[in-house]
Each structure stands twice: as C-alpha cells, then as structure tokens.
PDB file of N, CA and C in Angstrom:
ATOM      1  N   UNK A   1      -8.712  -3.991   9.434  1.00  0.00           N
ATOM      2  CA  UNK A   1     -10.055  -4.547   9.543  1.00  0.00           C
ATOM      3  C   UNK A   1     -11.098  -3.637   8.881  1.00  0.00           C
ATOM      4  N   UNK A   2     -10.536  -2.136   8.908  1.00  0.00           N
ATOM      5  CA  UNK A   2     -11.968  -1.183   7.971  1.00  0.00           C
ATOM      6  C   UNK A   2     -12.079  -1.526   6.806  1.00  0.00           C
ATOM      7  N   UNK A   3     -10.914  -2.534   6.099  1.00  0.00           N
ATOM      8  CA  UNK A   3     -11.325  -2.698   5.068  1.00  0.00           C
ATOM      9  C   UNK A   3     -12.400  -3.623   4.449  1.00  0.00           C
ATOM     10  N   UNK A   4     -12.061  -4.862   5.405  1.00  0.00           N
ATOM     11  CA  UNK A   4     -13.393  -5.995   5.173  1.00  0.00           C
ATOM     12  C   UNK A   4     -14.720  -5.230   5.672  1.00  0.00           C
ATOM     13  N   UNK A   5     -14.450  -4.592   6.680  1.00  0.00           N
ATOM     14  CA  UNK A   5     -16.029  -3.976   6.615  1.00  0.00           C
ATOM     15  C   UNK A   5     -16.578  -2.973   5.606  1.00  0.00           C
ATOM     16  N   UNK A   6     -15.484  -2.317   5.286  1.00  0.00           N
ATOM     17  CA  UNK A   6     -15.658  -1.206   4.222  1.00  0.00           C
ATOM     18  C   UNK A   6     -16.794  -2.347   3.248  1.00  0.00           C
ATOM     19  N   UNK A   7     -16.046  -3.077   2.649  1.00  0.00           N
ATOM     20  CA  UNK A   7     -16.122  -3.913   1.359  1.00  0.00           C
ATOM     21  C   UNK A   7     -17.305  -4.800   1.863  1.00  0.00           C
ATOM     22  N   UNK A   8     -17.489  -5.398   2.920  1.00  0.00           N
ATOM     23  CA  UNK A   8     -19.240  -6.121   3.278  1.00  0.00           C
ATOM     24  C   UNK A   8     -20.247  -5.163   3.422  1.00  0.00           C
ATOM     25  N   UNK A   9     -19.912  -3.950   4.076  1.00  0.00           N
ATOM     26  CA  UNK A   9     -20.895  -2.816   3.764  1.00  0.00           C
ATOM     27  C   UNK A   9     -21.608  -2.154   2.514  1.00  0.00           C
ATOM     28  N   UNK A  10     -20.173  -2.222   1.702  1.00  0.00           N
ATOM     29  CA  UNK A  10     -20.745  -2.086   0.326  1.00  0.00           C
ATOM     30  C   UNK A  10     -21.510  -3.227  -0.741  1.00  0.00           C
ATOM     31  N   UNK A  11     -21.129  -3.965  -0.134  1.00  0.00           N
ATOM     32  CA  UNK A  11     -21.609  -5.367  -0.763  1.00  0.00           C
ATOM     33  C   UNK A  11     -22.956  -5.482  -0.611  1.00  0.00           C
ATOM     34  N   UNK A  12     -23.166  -5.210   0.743  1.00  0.00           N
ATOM     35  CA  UNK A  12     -25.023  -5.380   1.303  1.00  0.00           C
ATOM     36  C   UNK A  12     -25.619  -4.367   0.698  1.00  0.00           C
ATOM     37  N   UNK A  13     -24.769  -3.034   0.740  1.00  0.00           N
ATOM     38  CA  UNK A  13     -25.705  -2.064   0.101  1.00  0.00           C
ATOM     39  C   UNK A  13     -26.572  -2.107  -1.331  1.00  0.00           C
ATOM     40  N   UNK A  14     -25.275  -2.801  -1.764  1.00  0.00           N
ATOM     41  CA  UNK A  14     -25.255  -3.252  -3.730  1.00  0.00           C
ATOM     42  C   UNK A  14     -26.456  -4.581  -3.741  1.00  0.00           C
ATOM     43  N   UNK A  15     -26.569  -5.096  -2.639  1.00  0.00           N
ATOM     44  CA  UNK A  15     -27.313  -6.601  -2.656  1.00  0.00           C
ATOM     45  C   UNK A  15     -28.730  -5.914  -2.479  1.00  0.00           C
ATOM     46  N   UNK A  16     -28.843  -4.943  -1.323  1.00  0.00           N
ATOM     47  CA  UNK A  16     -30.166  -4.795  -0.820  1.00  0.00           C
ATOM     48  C   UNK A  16     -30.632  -3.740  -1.958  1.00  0.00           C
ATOM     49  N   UNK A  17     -30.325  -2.321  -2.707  1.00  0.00           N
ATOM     50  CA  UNK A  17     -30.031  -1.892  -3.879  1.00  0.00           C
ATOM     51  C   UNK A  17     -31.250  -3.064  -4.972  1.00  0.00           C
ATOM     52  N   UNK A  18     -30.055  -3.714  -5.558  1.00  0.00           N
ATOM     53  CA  UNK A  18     -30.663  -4.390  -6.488  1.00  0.00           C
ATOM     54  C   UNK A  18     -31.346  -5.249  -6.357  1.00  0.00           C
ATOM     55  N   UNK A  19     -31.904  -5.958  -5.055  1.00  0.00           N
ATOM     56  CA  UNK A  19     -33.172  -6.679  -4.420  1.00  0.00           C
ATOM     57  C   UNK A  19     -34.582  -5.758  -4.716  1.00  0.00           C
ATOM     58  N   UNK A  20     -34.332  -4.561  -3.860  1.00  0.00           N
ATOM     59  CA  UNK A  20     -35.761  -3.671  -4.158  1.00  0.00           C
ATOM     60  C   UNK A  20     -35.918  -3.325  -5.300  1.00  0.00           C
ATOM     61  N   UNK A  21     -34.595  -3.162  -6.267  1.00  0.00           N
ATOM     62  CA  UNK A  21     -34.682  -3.076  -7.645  1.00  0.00           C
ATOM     63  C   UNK A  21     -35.542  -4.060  -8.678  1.00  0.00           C
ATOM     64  N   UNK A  22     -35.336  -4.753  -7.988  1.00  0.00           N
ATOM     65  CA  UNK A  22     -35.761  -6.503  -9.140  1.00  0.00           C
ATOM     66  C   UNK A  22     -37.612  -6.243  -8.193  1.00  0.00           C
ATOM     67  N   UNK A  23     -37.436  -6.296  -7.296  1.00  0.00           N
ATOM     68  CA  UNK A  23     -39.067  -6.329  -6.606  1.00  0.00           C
ATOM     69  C   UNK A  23     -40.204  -5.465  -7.233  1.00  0.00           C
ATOM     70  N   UNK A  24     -39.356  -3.897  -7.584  1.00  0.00           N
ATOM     71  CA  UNK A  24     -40.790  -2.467  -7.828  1.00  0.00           C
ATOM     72  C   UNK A  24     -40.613  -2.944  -9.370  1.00  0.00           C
ATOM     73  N   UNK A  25     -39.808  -3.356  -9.865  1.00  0.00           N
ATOM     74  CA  UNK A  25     -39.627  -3.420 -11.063  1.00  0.00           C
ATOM     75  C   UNK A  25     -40.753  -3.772 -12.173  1.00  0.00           C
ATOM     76  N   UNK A  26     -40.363  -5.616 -11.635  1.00  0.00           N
ATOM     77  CA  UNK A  26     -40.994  -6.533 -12.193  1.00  0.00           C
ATOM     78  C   UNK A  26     -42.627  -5.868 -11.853  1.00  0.00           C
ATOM     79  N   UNK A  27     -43.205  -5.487 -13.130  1.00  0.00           N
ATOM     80  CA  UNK A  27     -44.450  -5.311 -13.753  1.00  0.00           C
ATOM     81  C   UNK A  27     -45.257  -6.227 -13.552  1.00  0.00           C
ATOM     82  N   UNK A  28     -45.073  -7.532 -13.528  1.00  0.00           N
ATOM     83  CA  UNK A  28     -45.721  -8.305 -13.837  1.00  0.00           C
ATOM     84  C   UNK A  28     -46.682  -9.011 -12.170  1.00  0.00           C
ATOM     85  N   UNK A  29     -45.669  -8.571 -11.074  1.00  0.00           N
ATOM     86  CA  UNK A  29     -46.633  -8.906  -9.913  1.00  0.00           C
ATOM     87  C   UNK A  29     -46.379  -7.904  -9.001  1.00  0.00           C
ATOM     88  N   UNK A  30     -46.844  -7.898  -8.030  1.00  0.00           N
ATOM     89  CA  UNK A  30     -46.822  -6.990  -7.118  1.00  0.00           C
ATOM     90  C   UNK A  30     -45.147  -7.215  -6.132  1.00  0.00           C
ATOM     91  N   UNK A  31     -45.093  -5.687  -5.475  1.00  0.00           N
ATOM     92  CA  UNK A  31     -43.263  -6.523  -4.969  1.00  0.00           C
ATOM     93  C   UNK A  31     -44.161  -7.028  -3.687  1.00  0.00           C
ATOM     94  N   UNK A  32     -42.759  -7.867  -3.060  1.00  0.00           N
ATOM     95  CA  UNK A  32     -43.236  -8.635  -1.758  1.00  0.00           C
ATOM     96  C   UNK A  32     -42.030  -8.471  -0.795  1.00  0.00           C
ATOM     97  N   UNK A  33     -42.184  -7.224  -0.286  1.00  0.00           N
ATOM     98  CA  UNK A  33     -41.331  -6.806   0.462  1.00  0.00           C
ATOM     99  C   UNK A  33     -40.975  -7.196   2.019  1.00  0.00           C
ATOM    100  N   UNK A  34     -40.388  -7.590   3.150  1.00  0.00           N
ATOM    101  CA  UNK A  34     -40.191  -8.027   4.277  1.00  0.00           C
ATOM    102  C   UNK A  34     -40.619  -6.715   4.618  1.00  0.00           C
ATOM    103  N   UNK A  35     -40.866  -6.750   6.515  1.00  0.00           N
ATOM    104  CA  UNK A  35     -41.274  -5.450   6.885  1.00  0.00           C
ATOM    105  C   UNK A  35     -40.111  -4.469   7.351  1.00  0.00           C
ATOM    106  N   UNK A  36     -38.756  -5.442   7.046  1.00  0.00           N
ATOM    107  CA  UNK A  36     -38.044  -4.587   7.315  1.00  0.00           C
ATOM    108  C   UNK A  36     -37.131  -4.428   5.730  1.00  0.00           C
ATOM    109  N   UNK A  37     -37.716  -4.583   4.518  1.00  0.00           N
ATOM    110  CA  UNK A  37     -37.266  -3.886   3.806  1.00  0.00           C
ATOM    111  C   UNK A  37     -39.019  -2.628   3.368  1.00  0.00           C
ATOM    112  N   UNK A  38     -39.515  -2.965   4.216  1.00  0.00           N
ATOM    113  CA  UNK A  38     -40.745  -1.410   3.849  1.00  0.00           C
ATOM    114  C   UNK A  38     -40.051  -0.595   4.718  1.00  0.00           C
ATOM    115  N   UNK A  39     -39.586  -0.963   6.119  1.00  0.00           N
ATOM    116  CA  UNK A  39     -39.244  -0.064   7.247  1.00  0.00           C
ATOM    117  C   UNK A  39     -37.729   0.569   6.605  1.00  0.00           C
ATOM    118  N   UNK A  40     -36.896   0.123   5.605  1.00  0.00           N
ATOM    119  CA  UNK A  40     -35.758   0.833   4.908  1.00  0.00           C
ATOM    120  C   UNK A  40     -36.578   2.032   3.668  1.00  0.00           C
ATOM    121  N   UNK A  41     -37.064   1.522   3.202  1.00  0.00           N
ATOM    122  CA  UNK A  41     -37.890   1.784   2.001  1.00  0.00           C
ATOM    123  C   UNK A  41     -38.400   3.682   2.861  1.00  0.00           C
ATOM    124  N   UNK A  42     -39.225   3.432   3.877  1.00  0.00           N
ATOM    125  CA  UNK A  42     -40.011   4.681   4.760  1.00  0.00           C
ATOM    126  C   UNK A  42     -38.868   5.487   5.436  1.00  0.00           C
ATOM    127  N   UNK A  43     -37.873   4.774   5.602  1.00  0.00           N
ATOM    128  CA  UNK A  43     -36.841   5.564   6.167  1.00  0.00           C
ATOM    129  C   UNK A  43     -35.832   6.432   5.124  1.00  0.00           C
ATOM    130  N   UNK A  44     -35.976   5.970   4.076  1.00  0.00           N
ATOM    131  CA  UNK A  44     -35.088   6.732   2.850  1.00  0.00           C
ATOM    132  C   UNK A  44     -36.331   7.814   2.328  1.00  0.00           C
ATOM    133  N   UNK A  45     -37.488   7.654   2.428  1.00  0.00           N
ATOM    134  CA  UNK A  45     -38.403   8.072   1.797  1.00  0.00           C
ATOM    135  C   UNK A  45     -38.509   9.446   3.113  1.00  0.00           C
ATOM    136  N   UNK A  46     -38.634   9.468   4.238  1.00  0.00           N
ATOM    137  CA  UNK A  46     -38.898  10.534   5.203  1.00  0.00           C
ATOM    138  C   UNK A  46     -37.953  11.722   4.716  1.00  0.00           C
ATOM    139  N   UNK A  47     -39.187  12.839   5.045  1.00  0.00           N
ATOM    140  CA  UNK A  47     -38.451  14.030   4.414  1.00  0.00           C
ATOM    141  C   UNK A  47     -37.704  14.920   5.793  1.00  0.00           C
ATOM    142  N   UNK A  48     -37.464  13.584   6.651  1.00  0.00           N
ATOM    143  CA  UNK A  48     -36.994  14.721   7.937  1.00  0.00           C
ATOM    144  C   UNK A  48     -35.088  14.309   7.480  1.00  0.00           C
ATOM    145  N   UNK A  49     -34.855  13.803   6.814  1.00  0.00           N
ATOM    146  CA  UNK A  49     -33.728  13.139   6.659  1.00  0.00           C
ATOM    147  C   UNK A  49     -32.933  14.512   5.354  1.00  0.00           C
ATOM    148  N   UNK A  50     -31.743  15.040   5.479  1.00  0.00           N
ATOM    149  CA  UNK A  50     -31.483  15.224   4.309  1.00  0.00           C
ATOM    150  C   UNK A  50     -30.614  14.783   3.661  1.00  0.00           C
ATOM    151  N   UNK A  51     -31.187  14.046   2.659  1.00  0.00           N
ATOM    152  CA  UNK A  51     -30.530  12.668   1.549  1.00  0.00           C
ATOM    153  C   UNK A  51     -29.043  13.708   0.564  1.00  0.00           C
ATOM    154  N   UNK A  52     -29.870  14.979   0.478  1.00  0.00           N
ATOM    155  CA  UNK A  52     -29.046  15.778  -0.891  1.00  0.00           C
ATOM    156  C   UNK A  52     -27.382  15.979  -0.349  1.00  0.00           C
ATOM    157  N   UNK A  53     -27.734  16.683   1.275  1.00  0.00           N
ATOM    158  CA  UNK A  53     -26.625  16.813   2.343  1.00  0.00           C
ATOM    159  C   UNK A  53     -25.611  15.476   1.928  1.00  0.00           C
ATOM    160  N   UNK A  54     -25.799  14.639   2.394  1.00  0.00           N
ATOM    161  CA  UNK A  54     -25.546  13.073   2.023  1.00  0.00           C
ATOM    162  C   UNK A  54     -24.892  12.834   0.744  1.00  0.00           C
ATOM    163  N   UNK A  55     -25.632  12.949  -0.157  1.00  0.00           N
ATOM    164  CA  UNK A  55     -25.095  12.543  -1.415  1.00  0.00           C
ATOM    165  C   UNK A  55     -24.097  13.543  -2.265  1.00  0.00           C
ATOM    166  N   UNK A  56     -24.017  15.260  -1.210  1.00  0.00           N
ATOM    167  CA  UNK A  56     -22.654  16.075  -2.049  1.00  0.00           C
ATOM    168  C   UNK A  56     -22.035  15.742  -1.084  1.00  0.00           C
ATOM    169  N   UNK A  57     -21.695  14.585  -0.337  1.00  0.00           N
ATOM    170  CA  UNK A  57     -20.032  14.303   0.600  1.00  0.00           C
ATOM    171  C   UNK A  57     -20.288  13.256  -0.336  1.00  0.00           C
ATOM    172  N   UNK A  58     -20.516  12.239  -1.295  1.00  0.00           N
ATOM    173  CA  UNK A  58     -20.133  11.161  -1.508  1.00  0.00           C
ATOM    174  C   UNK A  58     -18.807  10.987  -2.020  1.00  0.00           C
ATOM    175  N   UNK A  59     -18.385   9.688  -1.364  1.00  0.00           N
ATOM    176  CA  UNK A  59     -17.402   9.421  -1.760  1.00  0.00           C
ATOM    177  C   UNK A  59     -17.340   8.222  -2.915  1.00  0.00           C
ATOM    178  N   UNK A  60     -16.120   8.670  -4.066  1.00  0.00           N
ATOM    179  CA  UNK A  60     -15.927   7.657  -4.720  1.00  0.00           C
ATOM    180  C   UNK A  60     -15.705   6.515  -4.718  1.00  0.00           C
ATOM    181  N   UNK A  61     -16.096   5.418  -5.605  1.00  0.00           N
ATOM    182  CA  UNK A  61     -16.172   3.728  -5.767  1.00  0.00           C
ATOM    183  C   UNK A  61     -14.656   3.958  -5.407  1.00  0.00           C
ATOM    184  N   UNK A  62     -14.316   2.773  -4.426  1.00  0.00           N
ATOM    185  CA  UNK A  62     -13.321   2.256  -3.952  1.00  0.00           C
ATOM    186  C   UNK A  62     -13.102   0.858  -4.074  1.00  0.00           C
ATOM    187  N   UNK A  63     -11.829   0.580  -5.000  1.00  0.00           N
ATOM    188  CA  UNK A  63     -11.557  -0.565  -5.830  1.00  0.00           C
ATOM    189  C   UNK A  63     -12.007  -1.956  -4.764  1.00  0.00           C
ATOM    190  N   UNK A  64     -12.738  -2.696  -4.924  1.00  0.00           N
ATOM    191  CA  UNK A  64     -12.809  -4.349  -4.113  1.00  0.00           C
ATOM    192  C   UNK A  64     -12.648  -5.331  -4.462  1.00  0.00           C
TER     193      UNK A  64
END
C-alpha cells in the first residue's frame, strides 16, 4: 500500500508545484490563490523551518 501512497503523494506535490507555477507566473494578471494555497505558500516561506536540512536528505525520483 506505501506504494499507491508513495505515487498520490507525489502526484499532488507535482499538481500543487505546477498550479502555483502557472498562477506567479502568468504576467499578465494577478495570481488568485485559495487561502489555503497562501497558507502553503507562508509555510514554505517561514524561516523557522529548515528547508536546506530537507533538501540534503532528498531522495531520488522513483520510477511511477
């Protein structure tokens, strides 16, 4: 079963990812974010968090 979750976890990540991606992007209007993608947005952004810690355990793309 870790695997279907493995693989929907990564899926949302890749979905929500390239959602805020397409939103700050586009130049042309302002993004229009839900309050709970600002409340993800403030939570990656807080400097009480350490992201760097985080990102030297990453682990490699795992085939799906």
């Amino acid at each position: 079963m870790r695997g279907v979750r493995h693989a929907l976890r990564n899926f949302t990540a890749q979905a929500v990812m390239e959602h805020l991606r397409s939103q700050v992007e586009d130049a042309e209007r302002p993004p229009e974010l839900t309050e709970n993608e600002l409340r993800l947005v403030r939570f990656i952004r807080d400097d009480s968090f350490d992201w760097d810690a985080v990102a030297s355990h990453e682990r490699p793309p795992s085939p799906v």
